[in-house]
C-alpha atoms as a PDB file:
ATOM      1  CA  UNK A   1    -220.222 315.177  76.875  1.00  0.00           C
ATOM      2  CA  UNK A   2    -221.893 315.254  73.356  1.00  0.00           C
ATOM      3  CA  UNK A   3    -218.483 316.344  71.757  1.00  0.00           C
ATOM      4  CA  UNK A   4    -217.050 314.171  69.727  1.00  0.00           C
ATOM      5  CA  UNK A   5    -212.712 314.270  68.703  1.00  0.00           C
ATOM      6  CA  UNK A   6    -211.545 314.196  65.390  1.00  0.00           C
ATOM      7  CA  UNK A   7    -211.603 316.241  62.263  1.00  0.00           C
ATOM      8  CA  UNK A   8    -213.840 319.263  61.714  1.00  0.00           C
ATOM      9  CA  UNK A   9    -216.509 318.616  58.398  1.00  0.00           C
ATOM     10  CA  UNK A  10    -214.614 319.892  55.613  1.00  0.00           C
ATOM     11  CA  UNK A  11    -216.735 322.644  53.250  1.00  0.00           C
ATOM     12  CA  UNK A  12    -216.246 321.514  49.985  1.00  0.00           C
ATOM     13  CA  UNK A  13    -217.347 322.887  46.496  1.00  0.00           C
ATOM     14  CA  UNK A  14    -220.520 320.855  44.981  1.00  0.00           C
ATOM     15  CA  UNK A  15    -218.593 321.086  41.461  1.00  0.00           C
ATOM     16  CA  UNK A  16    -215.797 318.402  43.466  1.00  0.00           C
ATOM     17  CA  UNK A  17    -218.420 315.884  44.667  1.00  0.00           C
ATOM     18  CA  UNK A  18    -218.664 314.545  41.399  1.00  0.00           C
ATOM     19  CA  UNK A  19    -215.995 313.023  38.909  1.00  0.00           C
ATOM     20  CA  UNK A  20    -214.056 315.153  36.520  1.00  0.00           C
ATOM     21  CA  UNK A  21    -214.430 313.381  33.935  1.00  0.00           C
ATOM     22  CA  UNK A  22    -210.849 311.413  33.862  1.00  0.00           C
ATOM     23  CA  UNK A  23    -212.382 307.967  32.988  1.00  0.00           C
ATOM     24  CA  UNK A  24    -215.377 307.162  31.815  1.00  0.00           C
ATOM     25  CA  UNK A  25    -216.679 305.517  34.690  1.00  0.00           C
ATOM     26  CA  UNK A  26    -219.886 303.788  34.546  1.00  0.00           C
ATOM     27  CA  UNK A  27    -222.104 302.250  37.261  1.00  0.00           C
ATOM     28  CA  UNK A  28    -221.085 304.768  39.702  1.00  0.00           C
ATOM     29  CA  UNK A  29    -223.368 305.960  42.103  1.00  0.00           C
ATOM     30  CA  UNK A  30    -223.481 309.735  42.874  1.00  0.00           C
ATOM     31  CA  UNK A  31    -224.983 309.784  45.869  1.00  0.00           C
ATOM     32  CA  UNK A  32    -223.315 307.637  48.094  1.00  0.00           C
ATOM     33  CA  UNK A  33    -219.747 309.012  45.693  1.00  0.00           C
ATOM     34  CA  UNK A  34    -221.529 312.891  47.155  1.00  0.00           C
ATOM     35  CA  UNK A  35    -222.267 311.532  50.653  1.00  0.00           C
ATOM     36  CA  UNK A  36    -218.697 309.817  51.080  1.00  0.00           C
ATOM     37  CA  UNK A  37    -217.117 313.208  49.668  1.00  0.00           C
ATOM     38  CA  UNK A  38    -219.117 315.593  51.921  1.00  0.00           C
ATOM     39  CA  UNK A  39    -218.264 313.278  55.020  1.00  0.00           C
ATOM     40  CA  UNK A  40    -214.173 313.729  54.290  1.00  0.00           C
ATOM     41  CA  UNK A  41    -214.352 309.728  53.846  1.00  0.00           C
ATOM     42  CA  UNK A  42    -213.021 310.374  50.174  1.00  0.00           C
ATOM     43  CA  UNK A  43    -210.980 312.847  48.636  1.00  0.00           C
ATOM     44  CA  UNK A  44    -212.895 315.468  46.764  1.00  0.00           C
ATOM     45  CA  UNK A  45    -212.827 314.631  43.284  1.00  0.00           C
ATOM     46  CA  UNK A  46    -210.360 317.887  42.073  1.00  0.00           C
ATOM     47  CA  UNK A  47    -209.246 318.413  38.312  1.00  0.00           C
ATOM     48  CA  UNK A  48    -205.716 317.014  38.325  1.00  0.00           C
ATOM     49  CA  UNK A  49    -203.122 319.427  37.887  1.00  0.00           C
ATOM     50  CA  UNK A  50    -200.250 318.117  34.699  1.00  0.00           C
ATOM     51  CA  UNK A  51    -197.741 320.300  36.568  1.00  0.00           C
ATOM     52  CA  UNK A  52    -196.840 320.182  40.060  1.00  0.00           C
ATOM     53  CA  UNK A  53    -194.552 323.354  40.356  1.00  0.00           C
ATOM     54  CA  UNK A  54    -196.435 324.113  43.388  1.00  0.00           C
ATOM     55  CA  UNK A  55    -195.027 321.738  46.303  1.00  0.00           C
ATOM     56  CA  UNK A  56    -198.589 321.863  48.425  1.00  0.00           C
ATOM     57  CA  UNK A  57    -199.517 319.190  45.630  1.00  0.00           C
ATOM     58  CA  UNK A  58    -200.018 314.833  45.604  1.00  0.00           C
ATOM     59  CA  UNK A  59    -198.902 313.533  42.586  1.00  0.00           C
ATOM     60  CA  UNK A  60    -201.680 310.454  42.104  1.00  0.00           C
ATOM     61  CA  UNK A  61    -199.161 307.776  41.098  1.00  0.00           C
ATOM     62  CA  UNK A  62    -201.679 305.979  38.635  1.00  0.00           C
ATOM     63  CA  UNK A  63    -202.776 308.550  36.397  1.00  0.00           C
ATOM     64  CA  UNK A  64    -199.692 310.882  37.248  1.00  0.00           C
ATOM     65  CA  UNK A  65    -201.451 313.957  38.008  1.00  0.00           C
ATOM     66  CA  UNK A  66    -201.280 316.198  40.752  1.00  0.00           C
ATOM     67  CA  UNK A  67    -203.835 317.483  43.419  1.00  0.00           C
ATOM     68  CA  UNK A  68    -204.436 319.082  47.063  1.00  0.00           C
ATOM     69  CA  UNK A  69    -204.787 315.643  48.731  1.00  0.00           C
ATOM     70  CA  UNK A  70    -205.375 312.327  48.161  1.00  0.00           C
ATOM     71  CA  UNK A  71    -207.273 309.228  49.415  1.00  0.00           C
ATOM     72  CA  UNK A  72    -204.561 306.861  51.300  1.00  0.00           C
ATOM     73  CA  UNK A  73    -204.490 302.976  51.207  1.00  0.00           C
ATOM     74  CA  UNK A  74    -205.031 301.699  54.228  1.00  0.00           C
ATOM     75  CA  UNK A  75    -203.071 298.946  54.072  1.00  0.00           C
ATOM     76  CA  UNK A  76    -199.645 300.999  52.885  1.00  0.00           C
ATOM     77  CA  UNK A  77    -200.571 304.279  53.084  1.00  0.00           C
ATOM     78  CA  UNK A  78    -199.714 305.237  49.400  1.00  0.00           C
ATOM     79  CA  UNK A  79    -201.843 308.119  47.905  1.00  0.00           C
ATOM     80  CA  UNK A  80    -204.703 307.526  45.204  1.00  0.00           C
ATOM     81  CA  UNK A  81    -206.781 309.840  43.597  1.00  0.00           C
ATOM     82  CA  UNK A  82    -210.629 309.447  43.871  1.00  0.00           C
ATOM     83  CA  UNK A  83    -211.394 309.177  40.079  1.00  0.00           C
ATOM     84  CA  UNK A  84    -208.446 306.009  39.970  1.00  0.00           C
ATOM     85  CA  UNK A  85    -209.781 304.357  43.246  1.00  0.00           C
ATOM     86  CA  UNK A  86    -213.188 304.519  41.423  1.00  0.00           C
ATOM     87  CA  UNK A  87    -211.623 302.836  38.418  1.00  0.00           C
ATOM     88  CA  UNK A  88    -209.838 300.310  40.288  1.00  0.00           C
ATOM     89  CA  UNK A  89    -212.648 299.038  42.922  1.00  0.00           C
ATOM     90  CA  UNK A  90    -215.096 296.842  41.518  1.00  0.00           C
ATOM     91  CA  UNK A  91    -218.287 297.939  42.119  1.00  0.00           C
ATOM     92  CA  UNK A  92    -220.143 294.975  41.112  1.00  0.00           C
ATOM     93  CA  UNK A  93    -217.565 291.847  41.157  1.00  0.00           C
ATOM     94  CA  UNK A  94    -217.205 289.023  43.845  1.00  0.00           C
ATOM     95  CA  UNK A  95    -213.978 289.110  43.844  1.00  0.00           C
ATOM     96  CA  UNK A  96    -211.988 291.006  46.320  1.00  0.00           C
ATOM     97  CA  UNK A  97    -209.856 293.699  45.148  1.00  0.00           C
ATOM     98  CA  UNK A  98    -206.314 294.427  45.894  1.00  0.00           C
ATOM     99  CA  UNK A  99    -204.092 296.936  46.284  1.00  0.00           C
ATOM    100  CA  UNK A 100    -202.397 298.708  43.145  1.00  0.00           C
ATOM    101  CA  UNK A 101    -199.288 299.387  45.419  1.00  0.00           C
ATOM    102  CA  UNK A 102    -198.620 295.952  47.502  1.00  0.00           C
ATOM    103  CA  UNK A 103    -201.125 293.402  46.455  1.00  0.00           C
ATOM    104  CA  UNK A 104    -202.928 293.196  49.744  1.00  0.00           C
ATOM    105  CA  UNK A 105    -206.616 292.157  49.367  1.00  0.00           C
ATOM    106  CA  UNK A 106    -209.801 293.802  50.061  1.00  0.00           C
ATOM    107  CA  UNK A 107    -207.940 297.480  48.884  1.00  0.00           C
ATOM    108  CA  UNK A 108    -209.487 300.172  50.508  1.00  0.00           C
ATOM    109  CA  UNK A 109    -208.725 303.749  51.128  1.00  0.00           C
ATOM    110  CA  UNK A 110    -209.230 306.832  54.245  1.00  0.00           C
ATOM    111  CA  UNK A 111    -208.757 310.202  53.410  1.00  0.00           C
ATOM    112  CA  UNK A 112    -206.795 312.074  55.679  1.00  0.00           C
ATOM    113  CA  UNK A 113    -206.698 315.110  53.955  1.00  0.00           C
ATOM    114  CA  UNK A 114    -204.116 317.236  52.719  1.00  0.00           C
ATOM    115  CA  UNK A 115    -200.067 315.797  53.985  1.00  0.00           C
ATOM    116  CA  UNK A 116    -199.195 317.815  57.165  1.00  0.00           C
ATOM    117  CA  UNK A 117    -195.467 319.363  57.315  1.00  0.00           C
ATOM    118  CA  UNK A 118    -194.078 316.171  59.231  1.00  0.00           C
ATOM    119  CA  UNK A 119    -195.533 313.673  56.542  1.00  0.00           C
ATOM    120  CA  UNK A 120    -194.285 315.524  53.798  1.00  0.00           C
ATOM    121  CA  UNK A 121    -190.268 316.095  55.736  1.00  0.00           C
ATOM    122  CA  UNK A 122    -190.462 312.145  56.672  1.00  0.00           C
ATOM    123  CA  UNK A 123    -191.494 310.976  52.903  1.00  0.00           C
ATOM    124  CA  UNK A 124    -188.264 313.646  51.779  1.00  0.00           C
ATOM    125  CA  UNK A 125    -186.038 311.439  54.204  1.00  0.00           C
ATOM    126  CA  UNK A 126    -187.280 308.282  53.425  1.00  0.00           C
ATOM    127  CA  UNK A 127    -186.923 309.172  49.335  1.00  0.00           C
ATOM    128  CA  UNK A 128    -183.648 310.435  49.925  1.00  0.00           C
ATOM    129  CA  UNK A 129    -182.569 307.424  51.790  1.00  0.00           C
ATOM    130  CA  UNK A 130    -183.556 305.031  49.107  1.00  0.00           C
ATOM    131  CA  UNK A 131    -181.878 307.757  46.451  1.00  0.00           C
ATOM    132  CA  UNK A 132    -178.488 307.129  48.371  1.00  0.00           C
ATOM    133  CA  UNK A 133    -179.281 303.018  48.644  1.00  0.00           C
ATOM    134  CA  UNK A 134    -179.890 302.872  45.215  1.00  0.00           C
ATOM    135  CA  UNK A 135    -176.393 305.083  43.945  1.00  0.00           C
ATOM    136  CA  UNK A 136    -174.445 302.836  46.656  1.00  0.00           C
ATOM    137  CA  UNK A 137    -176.005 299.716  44.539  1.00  0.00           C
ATOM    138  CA  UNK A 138    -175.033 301.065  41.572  1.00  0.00           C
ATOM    139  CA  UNK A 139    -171.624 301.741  42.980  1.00  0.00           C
ATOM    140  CA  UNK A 140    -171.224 298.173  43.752  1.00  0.00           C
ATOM    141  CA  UNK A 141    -172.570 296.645  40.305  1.00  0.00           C
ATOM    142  CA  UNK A 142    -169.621 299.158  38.974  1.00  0.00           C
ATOM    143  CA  UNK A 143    -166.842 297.701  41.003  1.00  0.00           C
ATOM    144  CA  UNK A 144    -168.122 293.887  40.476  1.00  0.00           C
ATOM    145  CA  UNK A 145    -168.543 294.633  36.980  1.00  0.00           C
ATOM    146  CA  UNK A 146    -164.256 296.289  36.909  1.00  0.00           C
ATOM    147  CA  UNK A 147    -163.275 293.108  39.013  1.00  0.00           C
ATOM    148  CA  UNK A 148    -164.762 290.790  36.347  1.00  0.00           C
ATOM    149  CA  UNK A 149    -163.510 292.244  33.582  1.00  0.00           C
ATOM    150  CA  UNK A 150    -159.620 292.440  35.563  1.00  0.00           C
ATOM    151  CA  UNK A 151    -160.086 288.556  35.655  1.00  0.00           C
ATOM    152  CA  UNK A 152    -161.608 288.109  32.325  1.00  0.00           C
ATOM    153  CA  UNK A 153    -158.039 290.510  31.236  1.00  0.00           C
ATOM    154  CA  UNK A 154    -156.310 288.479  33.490  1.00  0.00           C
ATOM    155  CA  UNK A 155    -157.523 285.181  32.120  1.00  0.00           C
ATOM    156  CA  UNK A 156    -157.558 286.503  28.426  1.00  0.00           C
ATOM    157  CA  UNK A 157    -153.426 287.404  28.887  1.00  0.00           C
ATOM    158  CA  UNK A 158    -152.140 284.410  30.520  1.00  0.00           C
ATOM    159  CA  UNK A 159    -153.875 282.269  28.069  1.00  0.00           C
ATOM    160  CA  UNK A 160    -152.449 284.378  24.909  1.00  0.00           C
ATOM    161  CA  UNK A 161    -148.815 283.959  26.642  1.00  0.00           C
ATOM    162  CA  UNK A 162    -148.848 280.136  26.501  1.00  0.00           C
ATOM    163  CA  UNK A 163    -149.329 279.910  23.133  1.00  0.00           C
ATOM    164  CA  UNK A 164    -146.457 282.642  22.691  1.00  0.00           C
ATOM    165  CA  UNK A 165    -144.073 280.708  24.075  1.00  0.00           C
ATOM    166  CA  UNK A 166    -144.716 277.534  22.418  1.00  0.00           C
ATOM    167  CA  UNK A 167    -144.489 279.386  18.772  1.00  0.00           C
ATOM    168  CA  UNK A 168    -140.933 280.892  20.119  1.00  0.00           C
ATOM    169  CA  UNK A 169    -140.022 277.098  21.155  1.00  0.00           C
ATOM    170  CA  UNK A 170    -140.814 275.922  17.650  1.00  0.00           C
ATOM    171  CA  UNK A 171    -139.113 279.023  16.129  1.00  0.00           C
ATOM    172  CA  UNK A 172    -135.827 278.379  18.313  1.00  0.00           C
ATOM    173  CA  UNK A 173    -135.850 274.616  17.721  1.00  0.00           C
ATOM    174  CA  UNK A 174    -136.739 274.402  13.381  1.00  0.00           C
ATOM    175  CA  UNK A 175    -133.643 276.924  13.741  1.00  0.00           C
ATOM    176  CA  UNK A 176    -131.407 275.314  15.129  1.00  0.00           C
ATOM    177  CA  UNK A 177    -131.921 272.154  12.626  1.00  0.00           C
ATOM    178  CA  UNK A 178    -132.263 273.584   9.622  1.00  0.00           C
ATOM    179  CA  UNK A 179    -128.839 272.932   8.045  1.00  0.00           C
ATOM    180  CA  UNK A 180    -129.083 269.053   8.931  1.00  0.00           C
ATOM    181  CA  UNK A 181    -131.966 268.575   6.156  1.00  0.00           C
END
């Protein structure tokens, strides 16, 4: 009866319960930053990673580094590294903070851990799928760009064949006068 669902405690590295050293971030407290860390409630604070040739990494999409997991918004679910969410929240401000990623207010952010298989195949269709909206977009700026520029030809030759036929007119009609004066 005493057993409580959800994740298991995850055993993390003392080294990772404290800031890297990507911003200079001041007025941060290191306990509660250790306590939230040690309870999986934030993302152990990892070196970021300038190369993600291995595909079991997060890129962080503020500071553009990559890592084993990320912290997730909970309002859209994008990923954040600890050391950014630290720079972004105010720690001391009345004002409410929002989200980097949609503007909501009050940002905040779980951490689920590391992306399971599923996540990672549904965020592959779902970037695919705006990869393909975005070339059929372009494919249509490309044909409304041809059709303006057919009417612009269009418009450009029937206006230079007016004047054509005018200048023959004149040419045809000083010739045939020109021996009365």
């Amino acid at each position: 009866m005493g057993n409580k669902i959800g994740r298991r405690k995850q055993v993390i590295d003392e080294k990772y319960t404290r800031p890297q050293g990507l911003y200079e971030l001041r007025d941060i407290d290191h306990k509660k930053l250790r306590k939230l860390i040690l309870d999986s409630k934030l993302a152990p604070c990892y070196p970021g990673d300038d190369d993600g040739c291995t595909l079991d990494l997060e890129e962080c999409p503020i500071c553009f580094l990559y890592f084993p997991s990320l912290n997730r918004s909970k309002c859209c679910t994008k990923g954040i590294c600890t050391e950014c969410f630290l720079q972004m929240k105010p720690t001391h401000s009345a004002l409410p903070s929002q989200c980097p990623f949609c503007k909501t207010s009050n940002y905040a952010v779980e951490y689920r851990g590391a992306k399971t298989k599923e996540e990672k195949g549904v965020e592959q269709v779902e970037e695919q799928l705006v990869i393909e909206a975005k070339i059929r977009m372009r494919q249509q700026e490309l044909r409304d760009e041809k059709g303006k520029l057919r009417k612009k030809e269009k418009l450009s030759s029937s206006s230079r064949s007016l004047p054509q036929a005018e200048v023959e007119y004149q040419d045809v009609s000083g010739g045939s006068h020109s021996g009365l004066f």
